[in-house]
Protein backbone atom coordinates (compact mmCIF):
# COMPACT_ATOMS: atom_id res chain seq x y z
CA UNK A 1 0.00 0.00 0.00
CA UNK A 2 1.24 3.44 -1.14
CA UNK A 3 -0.09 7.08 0.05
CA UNK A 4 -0.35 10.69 -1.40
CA UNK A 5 0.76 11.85 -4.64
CA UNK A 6 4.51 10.23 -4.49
CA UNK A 7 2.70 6.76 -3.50
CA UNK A 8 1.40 7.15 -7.01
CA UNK A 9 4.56 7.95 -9.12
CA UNK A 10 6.35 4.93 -6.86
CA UNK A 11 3.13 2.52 -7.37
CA UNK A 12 4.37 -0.71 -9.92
CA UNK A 13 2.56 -3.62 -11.33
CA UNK A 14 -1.57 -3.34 -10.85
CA UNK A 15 -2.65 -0.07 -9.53
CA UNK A 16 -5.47 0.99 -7.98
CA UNK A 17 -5.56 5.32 -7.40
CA UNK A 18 -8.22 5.31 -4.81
CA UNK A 19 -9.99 8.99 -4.20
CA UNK A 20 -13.59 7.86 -2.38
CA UNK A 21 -14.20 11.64 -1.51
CA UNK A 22 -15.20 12.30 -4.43
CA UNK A 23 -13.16 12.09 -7.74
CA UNK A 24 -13.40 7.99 -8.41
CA UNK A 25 -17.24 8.04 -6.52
CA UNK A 26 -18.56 11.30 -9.16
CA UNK A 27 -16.74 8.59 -12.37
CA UNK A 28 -18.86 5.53 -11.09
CA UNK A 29 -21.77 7.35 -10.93
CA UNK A 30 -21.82 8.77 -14.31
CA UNK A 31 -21.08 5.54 -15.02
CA UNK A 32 -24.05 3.92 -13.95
CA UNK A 33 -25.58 6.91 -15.30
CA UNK A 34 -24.65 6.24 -18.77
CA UNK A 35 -21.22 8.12 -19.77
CA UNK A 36 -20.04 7.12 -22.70
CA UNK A 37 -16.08 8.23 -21.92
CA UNK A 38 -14.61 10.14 -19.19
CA UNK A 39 -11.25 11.76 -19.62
CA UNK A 40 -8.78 12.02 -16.88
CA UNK A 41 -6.48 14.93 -16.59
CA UNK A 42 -5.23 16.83 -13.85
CA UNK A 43 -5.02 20.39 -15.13
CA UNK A 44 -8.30 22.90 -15.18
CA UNK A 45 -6.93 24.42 -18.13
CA UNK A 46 -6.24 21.50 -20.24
CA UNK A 47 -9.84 20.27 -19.24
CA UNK A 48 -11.55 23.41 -20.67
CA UNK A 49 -9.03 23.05 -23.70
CA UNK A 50 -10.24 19.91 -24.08
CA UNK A 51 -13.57 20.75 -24.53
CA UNK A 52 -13.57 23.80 -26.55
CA UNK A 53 -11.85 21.16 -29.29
CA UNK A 54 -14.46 18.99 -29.43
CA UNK A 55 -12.76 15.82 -27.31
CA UNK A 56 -15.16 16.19 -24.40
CA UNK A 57 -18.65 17.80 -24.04
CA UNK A 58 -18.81 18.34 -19.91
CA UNK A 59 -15.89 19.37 -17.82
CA UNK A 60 -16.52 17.88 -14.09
CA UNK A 61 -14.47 18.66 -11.22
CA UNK A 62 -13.16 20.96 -8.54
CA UNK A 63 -10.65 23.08 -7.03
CA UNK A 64 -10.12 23.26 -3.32
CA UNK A 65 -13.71 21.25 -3.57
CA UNK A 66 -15.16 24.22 -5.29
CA UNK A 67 -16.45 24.08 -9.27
CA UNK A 68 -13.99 25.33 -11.25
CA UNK A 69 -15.03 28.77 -13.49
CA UNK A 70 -16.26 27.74 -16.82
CA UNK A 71 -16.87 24.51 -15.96
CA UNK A 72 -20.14 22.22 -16.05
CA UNK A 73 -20.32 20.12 -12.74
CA UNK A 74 -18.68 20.19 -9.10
CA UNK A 75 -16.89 16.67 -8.36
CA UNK A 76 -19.95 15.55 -6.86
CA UNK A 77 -21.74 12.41 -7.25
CA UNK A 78 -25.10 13.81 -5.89
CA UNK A 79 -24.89 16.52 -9.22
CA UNK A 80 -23.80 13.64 -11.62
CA UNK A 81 -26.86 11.72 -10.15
CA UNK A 82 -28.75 14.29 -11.26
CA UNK A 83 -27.18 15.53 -14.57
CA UNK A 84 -28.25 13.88 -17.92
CA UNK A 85 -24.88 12.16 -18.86
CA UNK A 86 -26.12 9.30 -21.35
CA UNK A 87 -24.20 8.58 -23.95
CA UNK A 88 -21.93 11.89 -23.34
CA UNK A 89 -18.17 12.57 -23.24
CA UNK A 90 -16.95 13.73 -19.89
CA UNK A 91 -13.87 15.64 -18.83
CA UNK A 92 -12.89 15.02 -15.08
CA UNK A 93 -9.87 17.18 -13.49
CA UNK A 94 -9.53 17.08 -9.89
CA UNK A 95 -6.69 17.68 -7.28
CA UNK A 96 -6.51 14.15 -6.35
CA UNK A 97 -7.99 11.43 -8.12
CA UNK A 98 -7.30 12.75 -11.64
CA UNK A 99 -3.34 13.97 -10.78
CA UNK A 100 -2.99 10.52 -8.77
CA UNK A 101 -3.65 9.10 -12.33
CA UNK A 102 -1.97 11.45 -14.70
CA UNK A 103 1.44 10.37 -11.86
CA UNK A 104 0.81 6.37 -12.45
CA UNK A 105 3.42 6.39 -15.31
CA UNK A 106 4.75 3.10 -14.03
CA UNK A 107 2.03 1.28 -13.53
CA UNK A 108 1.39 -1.81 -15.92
CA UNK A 109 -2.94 -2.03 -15.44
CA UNK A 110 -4.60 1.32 -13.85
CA UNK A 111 -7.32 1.27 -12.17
CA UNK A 112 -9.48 4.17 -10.53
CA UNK A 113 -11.04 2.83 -6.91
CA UNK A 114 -13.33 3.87 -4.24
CA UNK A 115 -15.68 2.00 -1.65
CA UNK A 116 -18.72 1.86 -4.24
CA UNK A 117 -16.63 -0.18 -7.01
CA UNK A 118 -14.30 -2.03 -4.58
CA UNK A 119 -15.54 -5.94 -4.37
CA UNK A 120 -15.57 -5.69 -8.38
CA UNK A 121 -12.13 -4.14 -8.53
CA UNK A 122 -10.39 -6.41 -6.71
CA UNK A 123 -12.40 -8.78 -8.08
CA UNK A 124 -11.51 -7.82 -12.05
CA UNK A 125 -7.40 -7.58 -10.19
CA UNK A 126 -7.98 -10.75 -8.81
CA UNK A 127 -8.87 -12.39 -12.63
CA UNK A 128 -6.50 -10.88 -14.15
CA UNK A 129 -3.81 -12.46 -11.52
CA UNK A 130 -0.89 -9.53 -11.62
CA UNK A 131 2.17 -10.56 -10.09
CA UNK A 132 1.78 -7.33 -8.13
CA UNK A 133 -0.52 -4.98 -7.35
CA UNK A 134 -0.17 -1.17 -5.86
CA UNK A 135 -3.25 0.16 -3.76
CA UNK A 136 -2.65 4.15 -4.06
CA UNK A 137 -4.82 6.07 -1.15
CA UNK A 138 -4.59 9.68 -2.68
CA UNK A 139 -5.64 11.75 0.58
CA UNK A 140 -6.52 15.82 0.49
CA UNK A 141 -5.37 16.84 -2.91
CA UNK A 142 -2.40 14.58 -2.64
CA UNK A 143 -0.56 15.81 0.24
CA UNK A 144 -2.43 14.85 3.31
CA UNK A 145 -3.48 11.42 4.47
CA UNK A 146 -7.36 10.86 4.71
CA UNK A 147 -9.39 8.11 6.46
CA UNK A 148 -11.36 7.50 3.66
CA UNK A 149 -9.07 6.59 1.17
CA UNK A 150 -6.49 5.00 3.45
CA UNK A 151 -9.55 2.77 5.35
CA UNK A 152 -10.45 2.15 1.27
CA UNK A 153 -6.96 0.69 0.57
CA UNK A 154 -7.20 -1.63 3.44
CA UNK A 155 -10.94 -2.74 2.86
CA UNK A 156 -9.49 -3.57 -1.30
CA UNK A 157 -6.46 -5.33 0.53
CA UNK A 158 -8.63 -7.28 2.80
CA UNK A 159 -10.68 -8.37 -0.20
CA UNK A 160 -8.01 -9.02 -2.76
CA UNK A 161 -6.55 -11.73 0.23
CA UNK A 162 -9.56 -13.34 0.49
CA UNK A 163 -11.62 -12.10 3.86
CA UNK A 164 -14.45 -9.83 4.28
CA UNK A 165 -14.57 -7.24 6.86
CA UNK A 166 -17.76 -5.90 8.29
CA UNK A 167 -19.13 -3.03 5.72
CA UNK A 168 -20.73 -1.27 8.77
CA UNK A 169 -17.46 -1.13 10.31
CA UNK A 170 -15.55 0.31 7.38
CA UNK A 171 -18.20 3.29 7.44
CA UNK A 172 -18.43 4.08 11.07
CA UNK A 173 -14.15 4.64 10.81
CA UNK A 174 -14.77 6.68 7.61
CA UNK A 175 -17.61 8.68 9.38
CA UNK A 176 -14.93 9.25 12.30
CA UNK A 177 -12.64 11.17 10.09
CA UNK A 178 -12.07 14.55 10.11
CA UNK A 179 -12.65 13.97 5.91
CA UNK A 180 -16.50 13.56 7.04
CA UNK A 181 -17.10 16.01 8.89
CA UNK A 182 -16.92 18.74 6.27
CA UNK A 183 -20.03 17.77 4.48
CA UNK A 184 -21.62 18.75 7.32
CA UNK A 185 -19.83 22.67 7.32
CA UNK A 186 -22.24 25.57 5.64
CA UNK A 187 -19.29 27.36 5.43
CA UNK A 188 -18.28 24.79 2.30
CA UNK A 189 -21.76 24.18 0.47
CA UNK A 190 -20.09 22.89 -1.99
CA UNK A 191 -19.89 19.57 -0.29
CA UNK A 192 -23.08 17.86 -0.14
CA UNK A 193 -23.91 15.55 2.36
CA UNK A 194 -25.58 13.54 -0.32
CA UNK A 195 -22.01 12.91 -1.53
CA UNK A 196 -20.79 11.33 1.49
CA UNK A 197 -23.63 9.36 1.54
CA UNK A 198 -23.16 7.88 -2.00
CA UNK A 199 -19.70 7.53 -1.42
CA UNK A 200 -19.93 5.27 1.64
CA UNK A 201 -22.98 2.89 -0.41
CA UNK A 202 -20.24 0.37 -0.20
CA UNK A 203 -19.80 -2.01 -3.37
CA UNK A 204 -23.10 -0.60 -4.93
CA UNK A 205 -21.74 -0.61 -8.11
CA UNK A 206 -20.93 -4.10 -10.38
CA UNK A 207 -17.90 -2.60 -12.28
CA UNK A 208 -14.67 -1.71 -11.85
CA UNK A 209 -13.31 1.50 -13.68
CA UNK A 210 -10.08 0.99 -15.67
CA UNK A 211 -8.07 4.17 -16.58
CA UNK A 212 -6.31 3.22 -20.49
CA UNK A 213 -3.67 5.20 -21.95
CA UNK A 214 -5.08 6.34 -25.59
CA UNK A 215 -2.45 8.29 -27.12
CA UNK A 216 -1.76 10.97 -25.04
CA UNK A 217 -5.18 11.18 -23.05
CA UNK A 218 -6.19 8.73 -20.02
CA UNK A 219 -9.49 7.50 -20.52
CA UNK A 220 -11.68 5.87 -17.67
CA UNK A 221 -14.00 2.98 -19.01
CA UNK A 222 -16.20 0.20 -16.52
CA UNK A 223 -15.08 -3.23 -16.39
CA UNK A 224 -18.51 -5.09 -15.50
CA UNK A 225 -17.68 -8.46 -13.85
């Protein structure tokens, strides 16, 4: 297990680049939503480039957990429940998730993780049978260690060896960390508490989403079991 944003340029073999609050939560649910594509990249301005040539139709994704200016949708799974995404081209930049990603330049499979996809990730890593595999907890914009992501690594570890730890569990340590308890601040509106409560529907999602190097441009696709 790797952390933060050098975890990521260090992380070999399979890797997983978890971000569970929100980046890799808002991707499954436009997923299940009906995305055709969505883009990774980790710079605002090359998302908005991006789109103004025609690669992407919607830039999602945040700054400082804020919508960025110009852009369509907040990294926020409750929005992307609620947005019309069928059969359209996303653009995702965020501080974490997305960079994590864009760092992964030595990883042989990529994989994008958070507690809605896990059993299906490690259960497309486990079919695959890598000789290794890297489980990447991304943290606060890369530089700080969060409970959600790090508790996410562990559950994914847990599952990838074979045992099953109590899903109730795993949410009551995520609700204790500090992480949480912004969603709950009206000083930051801009996290919904529907978006922590998405994020912690543990393994409600059949698909794990693989991140595929296309050129120069990462593209996220599902990988239904």
């Amino acid at each position: 297990m790797h952390s933060l944003l050098r975890g990521a340029e260090e992380a070999e073999g399979a890797v997983v680049i978890i971000d569970v609050y929100r980046a890799f939560t808002t991707a499954a649910v436009a997923f299940a939503r009906g995305a055709e594509r969505i883009m990774l990249v980790p710079d605002v301005a090359e998302a908005l480039a991006l789109r103004e040539r025609g690669v992407g139709e919607l830039c999602v994704g945040e700054v400082h957990g804020a919508m960025p200016e110009g852009f369509d949708l907040n990294n926020s799974p409750y929005d992307l429940s609620r947005a019309d995404v069928r059969g359209r081209r996303l653009i995702l930049s965020t501080r974490a998730g997305t960079v994590g990603v864009a760092s992964a330049v030595r990883a042989e499979r990529l994989y994008a993780g958070a507690l809605v996809t896990a059993s299906a990730t490690a259960e497309v890593i486990r079919r695959a049978a890598p000789q290794r595999v890297t489980l990447v907890a991304m943290g606060w914009e890369g530089k700080v260690r969060s409970d959600e992501d790090e508790l996410c690594a562990l559950y994914l570890r847990n599952l990838l060896e074979g045992r099953q730890p109590d899903l109730d569990a795993v949410r009551r340590l995520v609700l204790a960390g500090g992480e949480s308890r912004k969603f709950d601040d009206p000083a930051q509106p801009h996290f919904r508490p529907e978006d922590r409560d998405i994020a912690l529907q543990i393994n409600r999602f059949d698909f794990a989403i693989e991140v595929i190097r296309h050129g120069e441009h990462l593209v996220a696709a599902p990988v239904r079991l």
